[in-house]
PDB file of N, CA and C in Angstrom:
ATOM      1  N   UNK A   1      20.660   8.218 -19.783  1.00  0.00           N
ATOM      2  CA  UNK A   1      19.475   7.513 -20.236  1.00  0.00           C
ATOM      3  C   UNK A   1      19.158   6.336 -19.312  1.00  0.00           C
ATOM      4  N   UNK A   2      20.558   5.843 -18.907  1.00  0.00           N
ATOM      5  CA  UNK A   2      20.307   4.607 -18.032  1.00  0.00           C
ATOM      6  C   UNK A   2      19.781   4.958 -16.371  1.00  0.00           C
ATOM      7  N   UNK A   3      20.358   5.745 -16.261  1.00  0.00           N
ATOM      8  CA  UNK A   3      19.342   6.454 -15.010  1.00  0.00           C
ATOM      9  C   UNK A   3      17.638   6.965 -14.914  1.00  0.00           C
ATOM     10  N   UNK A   4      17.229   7.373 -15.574  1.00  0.00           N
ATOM     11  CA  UNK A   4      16.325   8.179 -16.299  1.00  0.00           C
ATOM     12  C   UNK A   4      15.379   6.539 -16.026  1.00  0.00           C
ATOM     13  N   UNK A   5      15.741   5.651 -16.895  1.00  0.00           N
ATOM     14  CA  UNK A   5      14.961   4.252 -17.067  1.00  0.00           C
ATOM     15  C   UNK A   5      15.237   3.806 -15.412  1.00  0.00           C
ATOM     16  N   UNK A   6      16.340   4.169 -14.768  1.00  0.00           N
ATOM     17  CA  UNK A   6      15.985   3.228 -13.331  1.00  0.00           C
ATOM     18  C   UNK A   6      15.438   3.940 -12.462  1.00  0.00           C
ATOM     19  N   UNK A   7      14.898   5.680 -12.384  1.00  0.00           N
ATOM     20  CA  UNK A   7      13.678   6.018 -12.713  1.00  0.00           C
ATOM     21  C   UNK A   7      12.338   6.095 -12.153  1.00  0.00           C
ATOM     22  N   UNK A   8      12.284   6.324 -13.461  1.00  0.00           N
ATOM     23  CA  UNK A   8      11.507   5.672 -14.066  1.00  0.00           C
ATOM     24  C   UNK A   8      10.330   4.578 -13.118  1.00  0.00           C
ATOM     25  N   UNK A   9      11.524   3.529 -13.360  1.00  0.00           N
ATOM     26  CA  UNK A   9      11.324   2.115 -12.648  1.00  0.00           C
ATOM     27  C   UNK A   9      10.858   1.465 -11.076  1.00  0.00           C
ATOM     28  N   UNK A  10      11.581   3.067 -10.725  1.00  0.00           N
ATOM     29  CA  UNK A  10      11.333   3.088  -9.240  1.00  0.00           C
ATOM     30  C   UNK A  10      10.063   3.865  -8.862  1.00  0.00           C
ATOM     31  N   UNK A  11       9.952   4.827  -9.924  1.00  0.00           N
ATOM     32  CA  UNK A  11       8.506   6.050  -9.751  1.00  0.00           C
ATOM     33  C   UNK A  11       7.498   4.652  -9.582  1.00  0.00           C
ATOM     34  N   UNK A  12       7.404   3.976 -11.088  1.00  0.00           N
ATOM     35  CA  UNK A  12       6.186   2.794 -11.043  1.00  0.00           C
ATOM     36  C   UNK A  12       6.267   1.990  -9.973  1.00  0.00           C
ATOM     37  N   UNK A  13       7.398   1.428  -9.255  1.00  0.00           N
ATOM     38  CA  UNK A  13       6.988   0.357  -8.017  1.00  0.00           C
ATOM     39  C   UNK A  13       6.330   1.284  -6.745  1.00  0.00           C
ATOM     40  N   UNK A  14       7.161   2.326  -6.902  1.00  0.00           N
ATOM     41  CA  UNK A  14       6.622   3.476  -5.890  1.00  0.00           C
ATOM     42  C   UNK A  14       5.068   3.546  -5.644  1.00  0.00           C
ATOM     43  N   UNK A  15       4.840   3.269  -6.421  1.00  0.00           N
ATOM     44  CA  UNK A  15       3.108   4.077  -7.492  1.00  0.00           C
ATOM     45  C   UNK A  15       2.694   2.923  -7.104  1.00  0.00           C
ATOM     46  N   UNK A  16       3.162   1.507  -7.427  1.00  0.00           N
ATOM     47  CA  UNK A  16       2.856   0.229  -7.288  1.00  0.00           C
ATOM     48  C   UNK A  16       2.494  -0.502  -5.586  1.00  0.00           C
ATOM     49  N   UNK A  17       3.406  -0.155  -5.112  1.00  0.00           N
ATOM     50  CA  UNK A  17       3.215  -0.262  -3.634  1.00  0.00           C
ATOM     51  C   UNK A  17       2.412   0.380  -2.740  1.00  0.00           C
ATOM     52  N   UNK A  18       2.259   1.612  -3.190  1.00  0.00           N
ATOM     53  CA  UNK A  18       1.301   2.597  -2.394  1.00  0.00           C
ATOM     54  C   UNK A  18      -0.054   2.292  -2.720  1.00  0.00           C
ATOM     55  N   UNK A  19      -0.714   1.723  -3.996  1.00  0.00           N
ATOM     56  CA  UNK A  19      -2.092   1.415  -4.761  1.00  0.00           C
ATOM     57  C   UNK A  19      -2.003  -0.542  -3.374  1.00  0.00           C
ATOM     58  N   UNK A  20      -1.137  -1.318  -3.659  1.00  0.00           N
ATOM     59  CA  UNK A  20      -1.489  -2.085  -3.191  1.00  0.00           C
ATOM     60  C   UNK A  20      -1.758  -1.739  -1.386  1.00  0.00           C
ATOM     61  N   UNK A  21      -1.628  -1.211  -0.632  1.00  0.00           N
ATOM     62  CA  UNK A  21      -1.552  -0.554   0.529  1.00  0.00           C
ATOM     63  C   UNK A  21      -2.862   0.017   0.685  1.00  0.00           C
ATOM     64  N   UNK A  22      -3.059   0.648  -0.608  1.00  0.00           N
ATOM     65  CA  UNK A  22      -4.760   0.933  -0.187  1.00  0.00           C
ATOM     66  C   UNK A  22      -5.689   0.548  -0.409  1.00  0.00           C
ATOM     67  N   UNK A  23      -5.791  -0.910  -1.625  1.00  0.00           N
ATOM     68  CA  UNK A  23      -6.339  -1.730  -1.510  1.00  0.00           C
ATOM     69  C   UNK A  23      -6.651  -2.797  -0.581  1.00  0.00           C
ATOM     70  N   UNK A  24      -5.515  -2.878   0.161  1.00  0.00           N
ATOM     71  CA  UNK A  24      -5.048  -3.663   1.322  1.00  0.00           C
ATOM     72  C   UNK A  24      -5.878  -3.665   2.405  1.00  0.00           C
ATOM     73  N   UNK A  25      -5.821  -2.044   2.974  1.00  0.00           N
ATOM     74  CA  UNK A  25      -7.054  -1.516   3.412  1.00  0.00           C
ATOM     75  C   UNK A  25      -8.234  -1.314   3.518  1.00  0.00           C
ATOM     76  N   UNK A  26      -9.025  -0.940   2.579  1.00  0.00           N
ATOM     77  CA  UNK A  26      -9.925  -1.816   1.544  1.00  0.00           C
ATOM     78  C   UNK A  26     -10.452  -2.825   2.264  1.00  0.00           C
ATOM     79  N   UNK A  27      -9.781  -3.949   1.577  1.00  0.00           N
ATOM     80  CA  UNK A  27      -9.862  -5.434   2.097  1.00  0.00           C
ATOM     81  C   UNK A  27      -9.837  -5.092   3.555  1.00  0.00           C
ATOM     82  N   UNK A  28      -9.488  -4.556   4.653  1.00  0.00           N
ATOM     83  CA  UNK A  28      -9.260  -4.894   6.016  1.00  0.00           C
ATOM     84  C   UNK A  28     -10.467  -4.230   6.341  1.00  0.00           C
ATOM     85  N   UNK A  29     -10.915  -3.407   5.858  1.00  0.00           N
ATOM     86  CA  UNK A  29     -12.541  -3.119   6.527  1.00  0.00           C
ATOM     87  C   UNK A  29     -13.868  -3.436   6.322  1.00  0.00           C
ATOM     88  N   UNK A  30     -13.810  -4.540   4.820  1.00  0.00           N
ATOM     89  CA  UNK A  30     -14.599  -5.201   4.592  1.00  0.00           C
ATOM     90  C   UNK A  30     -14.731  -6.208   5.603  1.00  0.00           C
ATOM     91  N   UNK A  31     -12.923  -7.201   6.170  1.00  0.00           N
ATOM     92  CA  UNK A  31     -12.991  -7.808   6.979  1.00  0.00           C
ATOM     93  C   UNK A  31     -13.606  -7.731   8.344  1.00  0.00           C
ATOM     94  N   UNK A  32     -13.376  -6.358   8.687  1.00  0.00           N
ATOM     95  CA  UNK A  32     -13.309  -6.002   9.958  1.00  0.00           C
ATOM     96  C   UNK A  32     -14.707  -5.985  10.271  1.00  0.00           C
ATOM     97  N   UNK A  33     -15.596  -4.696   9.043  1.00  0.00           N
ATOM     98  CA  UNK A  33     -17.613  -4.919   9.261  1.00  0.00           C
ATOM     99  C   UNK A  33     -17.799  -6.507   9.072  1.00  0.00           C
ATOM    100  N   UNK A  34     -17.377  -7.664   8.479  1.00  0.00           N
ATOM    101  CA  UNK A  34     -17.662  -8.869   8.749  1.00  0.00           C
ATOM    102  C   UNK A  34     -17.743  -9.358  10.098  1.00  0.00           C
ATOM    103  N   UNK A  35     -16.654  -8.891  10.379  1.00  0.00           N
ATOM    104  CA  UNK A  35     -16.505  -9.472  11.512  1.00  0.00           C
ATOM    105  C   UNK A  35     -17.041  -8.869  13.296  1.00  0.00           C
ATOM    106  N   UNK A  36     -17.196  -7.730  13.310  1.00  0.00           N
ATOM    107  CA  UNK A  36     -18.115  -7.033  14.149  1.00  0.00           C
ATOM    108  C   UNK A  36     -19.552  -6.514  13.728  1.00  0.00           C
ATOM    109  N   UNK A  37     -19.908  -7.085  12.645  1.00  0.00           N
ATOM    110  CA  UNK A  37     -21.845  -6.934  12.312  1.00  0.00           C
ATOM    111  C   UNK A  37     -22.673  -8.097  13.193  1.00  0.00           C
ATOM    112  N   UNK A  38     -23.320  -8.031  13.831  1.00  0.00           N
ATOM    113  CA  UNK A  38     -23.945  -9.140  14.320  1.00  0.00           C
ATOM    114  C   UNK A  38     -24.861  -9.634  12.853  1.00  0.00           C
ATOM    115  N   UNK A  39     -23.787 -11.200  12.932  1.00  0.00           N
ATOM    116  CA  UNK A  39     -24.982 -12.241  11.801  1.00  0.00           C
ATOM    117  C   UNK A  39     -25.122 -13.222  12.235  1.00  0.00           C
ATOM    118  N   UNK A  40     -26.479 -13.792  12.350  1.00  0.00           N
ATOM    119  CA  UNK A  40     -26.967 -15.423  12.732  1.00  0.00           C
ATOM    120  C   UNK A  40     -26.097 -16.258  12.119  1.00  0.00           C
ATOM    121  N   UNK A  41     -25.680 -17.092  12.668  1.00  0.00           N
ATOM    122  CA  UNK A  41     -24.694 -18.372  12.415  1.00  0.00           C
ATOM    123  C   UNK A  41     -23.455 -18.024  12.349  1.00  0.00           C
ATOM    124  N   UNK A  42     -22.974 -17.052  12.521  1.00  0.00           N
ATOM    125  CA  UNK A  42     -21.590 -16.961  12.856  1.00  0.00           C
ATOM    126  C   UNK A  42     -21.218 -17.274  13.807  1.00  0.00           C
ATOM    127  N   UNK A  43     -19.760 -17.931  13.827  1.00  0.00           N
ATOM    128  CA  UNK A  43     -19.716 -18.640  14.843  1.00  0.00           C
ATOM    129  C   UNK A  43     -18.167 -17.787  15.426  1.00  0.00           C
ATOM    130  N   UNK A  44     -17.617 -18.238  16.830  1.00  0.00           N
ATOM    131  CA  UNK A  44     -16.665 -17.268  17.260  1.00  0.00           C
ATOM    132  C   UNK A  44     -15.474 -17.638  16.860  1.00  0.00           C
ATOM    133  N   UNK A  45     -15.116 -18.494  16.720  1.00  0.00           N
ATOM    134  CA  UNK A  45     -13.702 -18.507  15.359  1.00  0.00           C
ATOM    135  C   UNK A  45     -13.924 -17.993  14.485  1.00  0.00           C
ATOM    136  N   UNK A  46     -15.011 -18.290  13.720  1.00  0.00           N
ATOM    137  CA  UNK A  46     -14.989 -17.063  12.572  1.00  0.00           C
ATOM    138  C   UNK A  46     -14.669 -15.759  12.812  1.00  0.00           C
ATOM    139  N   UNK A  47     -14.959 -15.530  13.526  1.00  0.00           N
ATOM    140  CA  UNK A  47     -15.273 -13.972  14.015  1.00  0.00           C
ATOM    141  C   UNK A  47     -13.686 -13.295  14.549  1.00  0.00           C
ATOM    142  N   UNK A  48     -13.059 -14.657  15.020  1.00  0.00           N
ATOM    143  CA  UNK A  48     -11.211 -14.760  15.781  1.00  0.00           C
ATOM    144  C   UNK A  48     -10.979 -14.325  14.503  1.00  0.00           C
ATOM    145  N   UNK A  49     -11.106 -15.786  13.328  1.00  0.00           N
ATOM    146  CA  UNK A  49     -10.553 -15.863  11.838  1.00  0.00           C
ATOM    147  C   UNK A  49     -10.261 -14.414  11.165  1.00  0.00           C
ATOM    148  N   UNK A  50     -11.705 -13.469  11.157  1.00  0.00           N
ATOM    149  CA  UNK A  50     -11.668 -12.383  10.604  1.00  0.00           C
ATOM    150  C   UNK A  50     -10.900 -11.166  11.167  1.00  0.00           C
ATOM    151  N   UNK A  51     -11.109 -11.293  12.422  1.00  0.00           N
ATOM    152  CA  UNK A  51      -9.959  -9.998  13.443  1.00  0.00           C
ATOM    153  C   UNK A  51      -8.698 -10.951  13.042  1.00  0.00           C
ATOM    154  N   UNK A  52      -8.010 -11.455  13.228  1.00  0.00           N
ATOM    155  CA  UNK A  52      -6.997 -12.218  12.992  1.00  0.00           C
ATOM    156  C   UNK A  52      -6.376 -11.531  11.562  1.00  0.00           C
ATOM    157  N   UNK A  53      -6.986 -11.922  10.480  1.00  0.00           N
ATOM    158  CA  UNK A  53      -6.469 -11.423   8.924  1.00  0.00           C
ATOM    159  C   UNK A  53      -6.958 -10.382   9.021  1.00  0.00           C
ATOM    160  N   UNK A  54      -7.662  -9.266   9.560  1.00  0.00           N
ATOM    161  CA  UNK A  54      -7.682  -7.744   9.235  1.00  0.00           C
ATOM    162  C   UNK A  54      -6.358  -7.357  10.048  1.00  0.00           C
ATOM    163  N   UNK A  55      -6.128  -7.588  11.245  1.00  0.00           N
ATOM    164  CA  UNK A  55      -5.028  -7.779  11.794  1.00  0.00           C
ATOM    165  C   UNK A  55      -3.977  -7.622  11.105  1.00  0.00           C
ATOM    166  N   UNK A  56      -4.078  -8.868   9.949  1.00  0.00           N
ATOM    167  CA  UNK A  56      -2.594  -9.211   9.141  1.00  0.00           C
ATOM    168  C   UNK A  56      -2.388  -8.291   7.952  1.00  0.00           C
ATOM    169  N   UNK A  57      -3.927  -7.981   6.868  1.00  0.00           N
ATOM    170  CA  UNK A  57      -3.592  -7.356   6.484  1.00  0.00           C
ATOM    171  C   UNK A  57      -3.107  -5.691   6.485  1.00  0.00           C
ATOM    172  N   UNK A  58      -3.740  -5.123   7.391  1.00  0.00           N
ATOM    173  CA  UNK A  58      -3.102  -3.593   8.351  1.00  0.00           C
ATOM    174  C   UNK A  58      -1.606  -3.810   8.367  1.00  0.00           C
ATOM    175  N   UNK A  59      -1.269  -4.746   9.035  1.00  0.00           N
ATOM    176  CA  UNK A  59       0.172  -5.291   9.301  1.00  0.00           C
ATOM    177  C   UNK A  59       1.113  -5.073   7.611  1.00  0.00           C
ATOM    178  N   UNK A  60       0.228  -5.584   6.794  1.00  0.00           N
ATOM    179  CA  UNK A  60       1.309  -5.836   5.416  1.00  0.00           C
ATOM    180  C   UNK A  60       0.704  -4.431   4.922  1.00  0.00           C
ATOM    181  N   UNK A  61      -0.319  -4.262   4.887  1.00  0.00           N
ATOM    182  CA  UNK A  61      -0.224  -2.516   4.287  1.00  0.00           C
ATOM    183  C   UNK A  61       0.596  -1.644   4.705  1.00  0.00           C
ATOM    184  N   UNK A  62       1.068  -1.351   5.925  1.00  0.00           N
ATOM    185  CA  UNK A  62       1.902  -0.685   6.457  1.00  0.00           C
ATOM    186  C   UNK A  62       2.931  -1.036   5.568  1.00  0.00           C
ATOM    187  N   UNK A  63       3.801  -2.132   5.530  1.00  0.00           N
ATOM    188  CA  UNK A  63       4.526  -2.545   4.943  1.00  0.00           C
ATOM    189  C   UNK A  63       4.883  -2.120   3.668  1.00  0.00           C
ATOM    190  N   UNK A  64       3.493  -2.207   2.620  1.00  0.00           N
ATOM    191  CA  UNK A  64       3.638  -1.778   1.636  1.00  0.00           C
ATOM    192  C   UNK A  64       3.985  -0.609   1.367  1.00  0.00           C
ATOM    193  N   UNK A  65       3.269   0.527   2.820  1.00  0.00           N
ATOM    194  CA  UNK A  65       3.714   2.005   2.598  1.00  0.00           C
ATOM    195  C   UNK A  65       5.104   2.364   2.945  1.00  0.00           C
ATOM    196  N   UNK A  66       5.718   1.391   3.678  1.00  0.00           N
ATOM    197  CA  UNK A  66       6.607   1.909   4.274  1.00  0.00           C
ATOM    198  C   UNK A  66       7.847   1.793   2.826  1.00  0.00           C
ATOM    199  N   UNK A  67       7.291   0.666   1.985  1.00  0.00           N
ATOM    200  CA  UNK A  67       8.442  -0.178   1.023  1.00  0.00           C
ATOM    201  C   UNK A  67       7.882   1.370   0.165  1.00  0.00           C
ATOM    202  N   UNK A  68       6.809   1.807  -0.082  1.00  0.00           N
ATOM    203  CA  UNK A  68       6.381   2.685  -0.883  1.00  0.00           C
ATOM    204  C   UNK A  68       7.334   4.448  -0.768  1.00  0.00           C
ATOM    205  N   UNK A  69       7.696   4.933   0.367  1.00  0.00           N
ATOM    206  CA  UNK A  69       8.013   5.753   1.050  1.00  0.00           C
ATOM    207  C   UNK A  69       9.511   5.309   0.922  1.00  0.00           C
ATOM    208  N   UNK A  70      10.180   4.382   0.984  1.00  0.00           N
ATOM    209  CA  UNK A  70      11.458   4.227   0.678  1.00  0.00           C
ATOM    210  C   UNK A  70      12.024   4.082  -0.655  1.00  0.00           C
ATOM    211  N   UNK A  71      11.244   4.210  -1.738  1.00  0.00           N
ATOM    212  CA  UNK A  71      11.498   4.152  -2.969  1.00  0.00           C
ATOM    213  C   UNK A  71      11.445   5.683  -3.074  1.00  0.00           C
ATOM    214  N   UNK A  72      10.390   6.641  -2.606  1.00  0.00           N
ATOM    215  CA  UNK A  72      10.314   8.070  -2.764  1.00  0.00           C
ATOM    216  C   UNK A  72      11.515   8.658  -2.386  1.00  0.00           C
ATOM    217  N   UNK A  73      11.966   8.333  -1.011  1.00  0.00           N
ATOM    218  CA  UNK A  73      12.962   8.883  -0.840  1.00  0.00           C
ATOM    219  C   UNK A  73      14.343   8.541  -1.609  1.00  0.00           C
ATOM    220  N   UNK A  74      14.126   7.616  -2.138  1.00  0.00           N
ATOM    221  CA  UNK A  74      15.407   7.156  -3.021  1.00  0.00           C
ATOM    222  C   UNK A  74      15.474   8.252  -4.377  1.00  0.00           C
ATOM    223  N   UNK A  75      14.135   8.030  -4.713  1.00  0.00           N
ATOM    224  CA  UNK A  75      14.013   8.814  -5.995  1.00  0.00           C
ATOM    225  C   UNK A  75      14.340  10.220  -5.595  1.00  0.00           C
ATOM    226  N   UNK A  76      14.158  11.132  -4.529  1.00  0.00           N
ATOM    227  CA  UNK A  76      14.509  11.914  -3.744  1.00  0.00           C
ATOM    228  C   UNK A  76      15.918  12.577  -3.984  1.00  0.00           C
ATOM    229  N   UNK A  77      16.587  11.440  -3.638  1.00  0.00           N
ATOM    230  CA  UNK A  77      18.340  11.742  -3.530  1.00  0.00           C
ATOM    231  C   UNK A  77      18.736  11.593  -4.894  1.00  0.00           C
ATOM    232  N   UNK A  78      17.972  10.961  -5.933  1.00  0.00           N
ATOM    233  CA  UNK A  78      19.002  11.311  -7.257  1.00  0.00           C
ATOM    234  C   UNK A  78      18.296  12.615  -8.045  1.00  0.00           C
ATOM    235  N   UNK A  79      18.763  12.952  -8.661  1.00  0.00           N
ATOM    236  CA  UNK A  79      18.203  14.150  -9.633  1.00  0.00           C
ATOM    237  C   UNK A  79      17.279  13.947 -10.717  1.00  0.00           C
ATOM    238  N   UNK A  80      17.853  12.345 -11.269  1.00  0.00           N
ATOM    239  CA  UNK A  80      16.534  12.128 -12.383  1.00  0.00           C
ATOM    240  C   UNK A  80      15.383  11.668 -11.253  1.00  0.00           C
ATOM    241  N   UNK A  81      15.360  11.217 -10.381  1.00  0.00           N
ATOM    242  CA  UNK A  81      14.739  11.295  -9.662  1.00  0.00           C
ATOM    243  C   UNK A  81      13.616  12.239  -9.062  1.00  0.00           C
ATOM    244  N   UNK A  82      14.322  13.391  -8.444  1.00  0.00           N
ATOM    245  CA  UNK A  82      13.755  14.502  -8.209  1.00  0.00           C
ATOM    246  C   UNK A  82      12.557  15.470  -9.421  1.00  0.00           C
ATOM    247  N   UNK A  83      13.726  15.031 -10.570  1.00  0.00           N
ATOM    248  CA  UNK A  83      12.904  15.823 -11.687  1.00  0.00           C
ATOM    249  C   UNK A  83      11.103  14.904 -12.016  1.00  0.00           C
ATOM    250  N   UNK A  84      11.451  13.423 -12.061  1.00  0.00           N
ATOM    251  CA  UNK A  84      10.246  12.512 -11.789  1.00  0.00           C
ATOM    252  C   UNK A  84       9.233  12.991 -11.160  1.00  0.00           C
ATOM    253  N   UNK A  85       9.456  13.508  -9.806  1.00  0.00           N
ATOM    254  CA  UNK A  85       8.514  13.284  -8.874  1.00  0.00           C
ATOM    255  C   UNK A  85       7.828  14.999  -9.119  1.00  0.00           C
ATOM    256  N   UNK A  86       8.800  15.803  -9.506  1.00  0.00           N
ATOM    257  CA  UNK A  86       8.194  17.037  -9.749  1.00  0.00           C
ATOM    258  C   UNK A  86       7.239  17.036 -10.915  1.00  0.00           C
ATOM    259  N   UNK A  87       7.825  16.154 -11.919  1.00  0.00           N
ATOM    260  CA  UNK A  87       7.136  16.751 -13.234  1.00  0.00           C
ATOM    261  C   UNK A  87       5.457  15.630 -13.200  1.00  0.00           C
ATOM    262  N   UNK A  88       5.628  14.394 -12.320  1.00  0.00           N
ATOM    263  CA  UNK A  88       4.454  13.849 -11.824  1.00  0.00           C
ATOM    264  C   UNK A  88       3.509  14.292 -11.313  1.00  0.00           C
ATOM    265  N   UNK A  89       4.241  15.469 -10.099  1.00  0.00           N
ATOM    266  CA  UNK A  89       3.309  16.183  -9.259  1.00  0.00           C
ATOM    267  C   UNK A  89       2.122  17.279  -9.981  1.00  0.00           C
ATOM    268  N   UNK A  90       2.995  17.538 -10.785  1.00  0.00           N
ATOM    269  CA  UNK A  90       2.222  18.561 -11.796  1.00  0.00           C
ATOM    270  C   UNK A  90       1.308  18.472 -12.525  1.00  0.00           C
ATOM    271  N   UNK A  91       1.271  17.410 -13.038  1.00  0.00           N
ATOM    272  CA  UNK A  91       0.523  16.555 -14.019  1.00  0.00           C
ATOM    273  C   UNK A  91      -0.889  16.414 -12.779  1.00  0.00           C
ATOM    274  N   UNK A  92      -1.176  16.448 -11.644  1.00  0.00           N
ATOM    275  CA  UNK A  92      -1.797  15.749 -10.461  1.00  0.00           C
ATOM    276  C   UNK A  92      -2.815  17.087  -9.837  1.00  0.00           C
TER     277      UNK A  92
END
């Protein structure tokens, strides 16, 4: 049972990390058309500012997938694990 709940636990951060990653993304191309649209009064730090944090966030999305992808494979190697990701898939 106590396995089953840690899980569980890991399916949701799994699930959790991968949603923030593509929100992340998201956010980095809103940044990015900000920042390569030609608009009056923008000025060229701004423009640094915005490549700069699309930059950063690409950088931490990766991150998130990668933290996302190492929980899968964890869940992977145990069996309550395995059964998780199958009986998820199905549902999908």
């Amino acid at each position: 049972m106590r396995r089953l709940k840690k899980a569980r636990s890991m399916y949701v951060k799994m699930v959790d990390f991968k949603m923030y990653g593509i929100v992340l993304l998201a956010v980095t191309g809103f940044l990015y058309l900000g920042a390569v649209m030609p608009i009056e009064g923008k000025s060229e730090l701004g423009t640094k500012i915005l490549l700069v944090a699309s930059s950063g966030f690409v950088v931490v999305s990766v991150l998130f997938f990668s933290i996302s992808r190492a929980y899968h494979k964890r869940l992977l190697k145990s069996e309550e694990g395995a059964q998780l990701l199958q009986r998820n898939n199905r549902k999908s």
